[in-house]
N, C-alpha and C. Protein backbone atom coordinates (compact mmCIF):
# COMPACT_ATOMS: atom_id res chain seq x y z
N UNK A 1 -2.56 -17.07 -12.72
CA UNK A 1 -3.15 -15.95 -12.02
C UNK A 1 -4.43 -15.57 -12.76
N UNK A 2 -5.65 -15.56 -12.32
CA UNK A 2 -7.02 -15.08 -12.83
C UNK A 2 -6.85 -13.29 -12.48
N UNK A 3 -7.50 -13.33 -13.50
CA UNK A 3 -7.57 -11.30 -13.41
C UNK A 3 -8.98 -11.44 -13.95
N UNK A 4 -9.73 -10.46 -13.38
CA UNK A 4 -10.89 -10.13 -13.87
C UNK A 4 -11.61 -8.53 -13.35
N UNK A 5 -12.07 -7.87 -14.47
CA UNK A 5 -12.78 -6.34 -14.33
C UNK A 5 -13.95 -5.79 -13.03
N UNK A 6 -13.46 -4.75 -12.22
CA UNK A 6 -15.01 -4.86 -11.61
C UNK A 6 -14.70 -3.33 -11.32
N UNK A 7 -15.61 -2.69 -10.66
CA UNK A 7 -15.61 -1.07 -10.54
C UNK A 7 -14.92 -1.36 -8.90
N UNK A 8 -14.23 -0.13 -8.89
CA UNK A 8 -13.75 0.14 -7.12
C UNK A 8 -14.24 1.77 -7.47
N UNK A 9 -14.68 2.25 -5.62
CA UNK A 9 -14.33 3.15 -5.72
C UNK A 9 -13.85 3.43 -4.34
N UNK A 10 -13.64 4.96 -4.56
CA UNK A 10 -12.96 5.75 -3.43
C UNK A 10 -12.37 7.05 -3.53
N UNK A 11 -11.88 7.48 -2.35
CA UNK A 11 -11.67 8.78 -2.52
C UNK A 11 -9.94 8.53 -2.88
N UNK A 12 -9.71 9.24 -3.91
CA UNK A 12 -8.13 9.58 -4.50
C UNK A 12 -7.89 11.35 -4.93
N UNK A 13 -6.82 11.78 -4.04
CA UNK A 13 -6.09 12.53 -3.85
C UNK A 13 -7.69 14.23 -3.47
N UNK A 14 -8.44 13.72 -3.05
CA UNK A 14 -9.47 14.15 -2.37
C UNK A 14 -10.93 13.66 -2.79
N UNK A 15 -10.86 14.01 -4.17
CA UNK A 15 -12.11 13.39 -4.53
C UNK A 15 -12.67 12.08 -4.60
N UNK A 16 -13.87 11.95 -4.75
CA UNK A 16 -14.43 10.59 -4.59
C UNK A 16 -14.37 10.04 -5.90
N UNK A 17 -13.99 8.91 -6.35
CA UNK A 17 -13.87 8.77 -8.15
C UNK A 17 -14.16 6.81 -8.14
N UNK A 18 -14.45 6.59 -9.21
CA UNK A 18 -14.84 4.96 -9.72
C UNK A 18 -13.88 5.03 -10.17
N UNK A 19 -13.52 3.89 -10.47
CA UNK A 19 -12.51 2.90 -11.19
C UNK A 19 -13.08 2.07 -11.86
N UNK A 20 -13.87 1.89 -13.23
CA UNK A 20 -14.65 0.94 -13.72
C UNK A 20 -13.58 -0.51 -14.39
N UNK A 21 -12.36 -0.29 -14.34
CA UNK A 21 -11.12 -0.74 -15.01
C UNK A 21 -10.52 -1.32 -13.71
N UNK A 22 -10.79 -1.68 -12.40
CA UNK A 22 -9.94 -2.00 -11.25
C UNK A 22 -9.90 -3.36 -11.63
N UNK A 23 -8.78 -3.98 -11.35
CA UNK A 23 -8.66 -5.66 -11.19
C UNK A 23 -8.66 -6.91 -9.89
N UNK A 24 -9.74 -7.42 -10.17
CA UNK A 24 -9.68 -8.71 -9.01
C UNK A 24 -9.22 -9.77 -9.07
N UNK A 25 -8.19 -10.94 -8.80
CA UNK A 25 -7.98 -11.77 -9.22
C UNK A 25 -7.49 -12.52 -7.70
N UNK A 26 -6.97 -13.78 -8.18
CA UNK A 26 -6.25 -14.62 -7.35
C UNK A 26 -4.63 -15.06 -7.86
N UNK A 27 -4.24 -15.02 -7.05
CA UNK A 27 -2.33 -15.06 -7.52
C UNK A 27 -2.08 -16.38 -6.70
N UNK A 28 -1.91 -17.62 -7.53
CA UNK A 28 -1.40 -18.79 -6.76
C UNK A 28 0.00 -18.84 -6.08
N UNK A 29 0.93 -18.43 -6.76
CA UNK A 29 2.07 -18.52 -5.93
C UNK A 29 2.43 -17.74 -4.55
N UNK A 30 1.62 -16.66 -4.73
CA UNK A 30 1.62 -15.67 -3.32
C UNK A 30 0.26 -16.31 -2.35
N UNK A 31 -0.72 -17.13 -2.99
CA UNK A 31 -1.80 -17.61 -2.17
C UNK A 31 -2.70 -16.49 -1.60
N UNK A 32 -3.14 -15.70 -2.53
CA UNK A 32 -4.00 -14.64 -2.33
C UNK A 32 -4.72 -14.16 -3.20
N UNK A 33 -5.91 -13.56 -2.56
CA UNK A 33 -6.43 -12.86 -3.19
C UNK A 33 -5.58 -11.21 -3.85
N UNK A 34 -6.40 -10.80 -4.22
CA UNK A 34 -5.32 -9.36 -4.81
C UNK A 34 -6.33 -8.35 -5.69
N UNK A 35 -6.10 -6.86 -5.93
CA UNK A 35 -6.93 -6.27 -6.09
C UNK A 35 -6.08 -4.65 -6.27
N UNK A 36 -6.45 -4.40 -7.32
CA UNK A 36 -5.58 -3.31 -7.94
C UNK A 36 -6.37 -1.90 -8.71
N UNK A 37 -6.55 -0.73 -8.33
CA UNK A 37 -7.45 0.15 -8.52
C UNK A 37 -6.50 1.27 -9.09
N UNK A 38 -7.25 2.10 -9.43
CA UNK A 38 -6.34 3.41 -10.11
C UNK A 38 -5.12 3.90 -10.12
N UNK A 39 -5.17 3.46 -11.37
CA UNK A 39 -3.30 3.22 -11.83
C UNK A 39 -3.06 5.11 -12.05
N UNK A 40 -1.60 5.13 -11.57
CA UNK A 40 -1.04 6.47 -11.67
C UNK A 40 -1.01 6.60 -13.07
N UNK A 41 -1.22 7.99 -13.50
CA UNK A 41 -1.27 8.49 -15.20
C UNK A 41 0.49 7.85 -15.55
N UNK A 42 1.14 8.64 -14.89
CA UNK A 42 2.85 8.30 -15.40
C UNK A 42 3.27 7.36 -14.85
N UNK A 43 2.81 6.58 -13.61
CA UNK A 43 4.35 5.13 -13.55
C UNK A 43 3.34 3.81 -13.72
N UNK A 44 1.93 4.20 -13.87
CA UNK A 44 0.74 2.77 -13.95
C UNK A 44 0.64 2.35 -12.73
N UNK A 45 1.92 2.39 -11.91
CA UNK A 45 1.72 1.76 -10.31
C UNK A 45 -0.07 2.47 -10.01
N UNK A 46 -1.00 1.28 -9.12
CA UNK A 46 -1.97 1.57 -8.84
C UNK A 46 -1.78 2.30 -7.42
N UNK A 47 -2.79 3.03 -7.15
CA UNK A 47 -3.06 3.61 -6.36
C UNK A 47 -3.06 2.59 -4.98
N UNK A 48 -4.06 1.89 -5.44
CA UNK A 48 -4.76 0.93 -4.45
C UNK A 48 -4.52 -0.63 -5.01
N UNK A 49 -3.12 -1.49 -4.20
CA UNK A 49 -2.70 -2.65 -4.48
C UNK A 49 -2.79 -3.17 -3.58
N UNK A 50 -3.76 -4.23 -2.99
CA UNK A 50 -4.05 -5.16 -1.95
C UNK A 50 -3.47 -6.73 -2.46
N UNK A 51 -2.96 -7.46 -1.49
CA UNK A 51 -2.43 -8.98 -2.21
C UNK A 51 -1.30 -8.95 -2.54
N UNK A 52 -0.16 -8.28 -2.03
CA UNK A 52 1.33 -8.69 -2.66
C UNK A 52 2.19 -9.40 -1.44
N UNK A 53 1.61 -9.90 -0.85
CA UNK A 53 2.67 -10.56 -0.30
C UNK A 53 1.82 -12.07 0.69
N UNK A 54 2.75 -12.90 0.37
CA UNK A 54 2.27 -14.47 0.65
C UNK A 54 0.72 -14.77 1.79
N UNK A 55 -0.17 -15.05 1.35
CA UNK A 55 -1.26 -15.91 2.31
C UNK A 55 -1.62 -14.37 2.78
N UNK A 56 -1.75 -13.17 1.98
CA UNK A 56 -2.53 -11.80 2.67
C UNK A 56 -3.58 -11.38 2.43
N UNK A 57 -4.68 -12.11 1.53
CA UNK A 57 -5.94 -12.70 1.98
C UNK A 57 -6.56 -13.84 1.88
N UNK A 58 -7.10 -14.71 2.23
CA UNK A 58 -7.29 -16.13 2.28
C UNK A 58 -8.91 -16.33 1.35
N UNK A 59 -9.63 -15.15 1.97
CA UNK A 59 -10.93 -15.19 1.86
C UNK A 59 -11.27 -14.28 1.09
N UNK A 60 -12.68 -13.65 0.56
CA UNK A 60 -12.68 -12.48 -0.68
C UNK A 60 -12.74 -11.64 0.51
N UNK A 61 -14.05 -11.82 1.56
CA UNK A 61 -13.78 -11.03 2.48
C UNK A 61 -13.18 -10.27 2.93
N UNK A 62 -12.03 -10.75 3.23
CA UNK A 62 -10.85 -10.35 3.80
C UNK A 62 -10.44 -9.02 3.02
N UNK A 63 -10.61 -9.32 1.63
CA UNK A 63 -9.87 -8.38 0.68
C UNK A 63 -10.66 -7.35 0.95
N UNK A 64 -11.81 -7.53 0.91
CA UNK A 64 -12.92 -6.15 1.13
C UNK A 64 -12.63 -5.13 1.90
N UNK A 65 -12.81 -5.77 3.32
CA UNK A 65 -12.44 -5.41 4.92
C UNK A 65 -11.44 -4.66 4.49
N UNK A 66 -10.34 -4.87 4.05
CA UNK A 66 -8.84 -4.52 3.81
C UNK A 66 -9.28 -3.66 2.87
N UNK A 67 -9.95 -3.18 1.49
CA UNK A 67 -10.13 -2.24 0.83
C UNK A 67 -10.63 -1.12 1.47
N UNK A 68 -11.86 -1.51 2.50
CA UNK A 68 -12.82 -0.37 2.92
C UNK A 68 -11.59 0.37 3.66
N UNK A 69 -10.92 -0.56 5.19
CA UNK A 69 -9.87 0.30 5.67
C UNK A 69 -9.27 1.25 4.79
N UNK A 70 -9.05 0.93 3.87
CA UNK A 70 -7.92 1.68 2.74
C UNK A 70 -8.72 2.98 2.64
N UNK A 71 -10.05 3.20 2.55
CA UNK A 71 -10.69 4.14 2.15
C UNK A 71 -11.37 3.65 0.64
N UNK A 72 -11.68 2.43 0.35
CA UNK A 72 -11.56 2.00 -0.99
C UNK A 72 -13.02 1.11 -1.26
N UNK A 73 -13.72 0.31 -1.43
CA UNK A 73 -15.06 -0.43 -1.68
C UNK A 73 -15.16 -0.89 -3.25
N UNK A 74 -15.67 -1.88 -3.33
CA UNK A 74 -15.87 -2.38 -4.49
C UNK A 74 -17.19 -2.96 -4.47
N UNK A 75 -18.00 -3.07 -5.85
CA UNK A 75 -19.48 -3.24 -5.60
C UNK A 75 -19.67 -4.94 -5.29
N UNK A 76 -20.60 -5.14 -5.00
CA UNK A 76 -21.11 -6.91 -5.05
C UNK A 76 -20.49 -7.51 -5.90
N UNK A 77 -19.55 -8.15 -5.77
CA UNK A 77 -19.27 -9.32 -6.71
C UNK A 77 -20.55 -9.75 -7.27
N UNK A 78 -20.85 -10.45 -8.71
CA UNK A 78 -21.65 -10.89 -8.88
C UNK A 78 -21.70 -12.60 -8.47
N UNK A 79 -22.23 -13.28 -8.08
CA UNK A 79 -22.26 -14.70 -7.73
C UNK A 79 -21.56 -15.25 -9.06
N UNK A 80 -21.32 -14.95 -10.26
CA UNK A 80 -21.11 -15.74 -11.16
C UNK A 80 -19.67 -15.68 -10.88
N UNK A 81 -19.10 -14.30 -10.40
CA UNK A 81 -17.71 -13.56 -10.83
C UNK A 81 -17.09 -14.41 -9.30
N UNK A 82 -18.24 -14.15 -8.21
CA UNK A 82 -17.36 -14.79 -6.72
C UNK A 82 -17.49 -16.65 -6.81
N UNK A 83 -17.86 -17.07 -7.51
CA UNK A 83 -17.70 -18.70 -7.75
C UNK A 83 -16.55 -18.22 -9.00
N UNK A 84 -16.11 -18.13 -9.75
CA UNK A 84 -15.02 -18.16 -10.52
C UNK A 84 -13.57 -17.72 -9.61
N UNK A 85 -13.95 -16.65 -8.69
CA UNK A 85 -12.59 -16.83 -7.91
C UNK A 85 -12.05 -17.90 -6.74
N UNK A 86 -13.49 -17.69 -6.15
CA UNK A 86 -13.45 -19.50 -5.32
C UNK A 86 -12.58 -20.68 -6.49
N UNK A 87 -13.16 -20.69 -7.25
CA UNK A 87 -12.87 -21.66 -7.96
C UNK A 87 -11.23 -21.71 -8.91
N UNK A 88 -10.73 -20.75 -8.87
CA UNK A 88 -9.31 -20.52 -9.05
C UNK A 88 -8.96 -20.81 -7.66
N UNK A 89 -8.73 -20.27 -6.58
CA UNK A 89 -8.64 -20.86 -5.22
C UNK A 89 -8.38 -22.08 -5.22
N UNK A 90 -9.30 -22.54 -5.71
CA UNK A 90 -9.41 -24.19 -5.72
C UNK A 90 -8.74 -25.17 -6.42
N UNK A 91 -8.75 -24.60 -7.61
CA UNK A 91 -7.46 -25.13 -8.42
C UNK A 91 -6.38 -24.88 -8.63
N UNK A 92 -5.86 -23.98 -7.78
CA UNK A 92 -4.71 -23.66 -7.22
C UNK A 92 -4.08 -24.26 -6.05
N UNK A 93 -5.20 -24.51 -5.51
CA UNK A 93 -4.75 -25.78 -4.09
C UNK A 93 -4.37 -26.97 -4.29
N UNK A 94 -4.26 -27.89 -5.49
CA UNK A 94 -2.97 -28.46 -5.68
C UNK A 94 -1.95 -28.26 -5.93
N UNK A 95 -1.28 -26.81 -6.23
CA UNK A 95 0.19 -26.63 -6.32
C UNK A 95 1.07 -27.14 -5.02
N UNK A 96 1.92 -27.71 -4.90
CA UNK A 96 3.22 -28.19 -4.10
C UNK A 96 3.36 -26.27 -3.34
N UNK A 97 3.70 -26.92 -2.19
CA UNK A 97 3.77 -25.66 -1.03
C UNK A 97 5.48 -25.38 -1.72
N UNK A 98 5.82 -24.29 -1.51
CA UNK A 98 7.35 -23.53 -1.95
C UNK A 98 7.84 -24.11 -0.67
N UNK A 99 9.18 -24.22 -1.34
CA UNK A 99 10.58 -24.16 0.04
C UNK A 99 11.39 -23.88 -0.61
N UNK A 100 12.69 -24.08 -0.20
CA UNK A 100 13.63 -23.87 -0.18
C UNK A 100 14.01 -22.05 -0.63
N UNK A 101 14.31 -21.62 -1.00
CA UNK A 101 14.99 -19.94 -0.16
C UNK A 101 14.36 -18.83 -1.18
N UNK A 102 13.69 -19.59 -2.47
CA UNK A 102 12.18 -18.72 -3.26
C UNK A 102 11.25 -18.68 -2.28
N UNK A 103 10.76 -19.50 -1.47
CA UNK A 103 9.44 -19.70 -0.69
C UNK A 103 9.88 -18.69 0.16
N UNK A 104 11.05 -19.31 0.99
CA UNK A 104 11.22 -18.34 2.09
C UNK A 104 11.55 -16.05 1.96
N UNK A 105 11.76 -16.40 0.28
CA UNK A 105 11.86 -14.97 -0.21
C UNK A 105 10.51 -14.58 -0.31
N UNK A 106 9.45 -15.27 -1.13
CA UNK A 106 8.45 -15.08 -1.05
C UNK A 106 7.75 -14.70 -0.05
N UNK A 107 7.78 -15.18 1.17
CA UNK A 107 6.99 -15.29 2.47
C UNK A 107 7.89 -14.09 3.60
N UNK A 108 8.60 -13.51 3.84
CA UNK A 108 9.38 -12.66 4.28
C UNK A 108 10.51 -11.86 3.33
N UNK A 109 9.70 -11.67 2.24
CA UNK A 109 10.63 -10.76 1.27
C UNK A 109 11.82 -9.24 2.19
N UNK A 110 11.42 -9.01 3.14
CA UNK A 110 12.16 -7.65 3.68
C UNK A 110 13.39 -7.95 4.62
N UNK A 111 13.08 -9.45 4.96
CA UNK A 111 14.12 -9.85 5.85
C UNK A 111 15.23 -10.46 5.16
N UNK A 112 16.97 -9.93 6.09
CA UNK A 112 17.73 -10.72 5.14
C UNK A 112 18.30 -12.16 5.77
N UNK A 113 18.87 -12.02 4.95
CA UNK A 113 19.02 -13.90 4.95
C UNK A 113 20.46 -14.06 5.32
């Protein structure tokens, strides 16, 4: 899993506030992008967690689109920072696809079996 620093912001619990500490990364086994912004003072759970569940963004794009809805934005990737996540992407695309009843937990975690 790549993790790397970038500012988010947005409005939390009214005000408008940065996050200079938010995390961007790529998670191979879930096949996503992912993106994690202002962590609660007492449980750390972030505020703003995009990417937990299988193939739920493909593209960085995607993640964006999906932040702004949130009420959320993050600045320009820098070209150096958006070729390093492409590029985890990429070398993550030889892992063997999941099966058997991890994959299928993975990919419909709420449903039972």
């Amino acid at each position: 899993m790549s993790r790397y620093t970038i500012t988010v912001t947005g409005t939390v619990t009214g005000q408008v506030r940065s996050d200079p500490n938010a995390i961007i990364g790529y998670d191979p086994p879930l096949r996503t992008y992912f993106l994690q912004a202002f962590p609660h003072q007492e449980t750390d759970e972030p505020a703003l967690w995009l990417g937990t569940r299988d193939g739920a963004f493909e593209a960085l794009e995607d993640l964006r689109h999906a932040a702004i809805s949130h009420g959320y934005d993050f600045m320009p990737l820098s070209p150096k920072l958006a070729a390093k996540l492409v590029d985890d992407k990429a070398a993550a695309s030889g892992r063997p696809d999941r099966d058997g009843i991890l994959g299928v937990l993975l990919k419909h975690p709420n449903q039972p079996k």
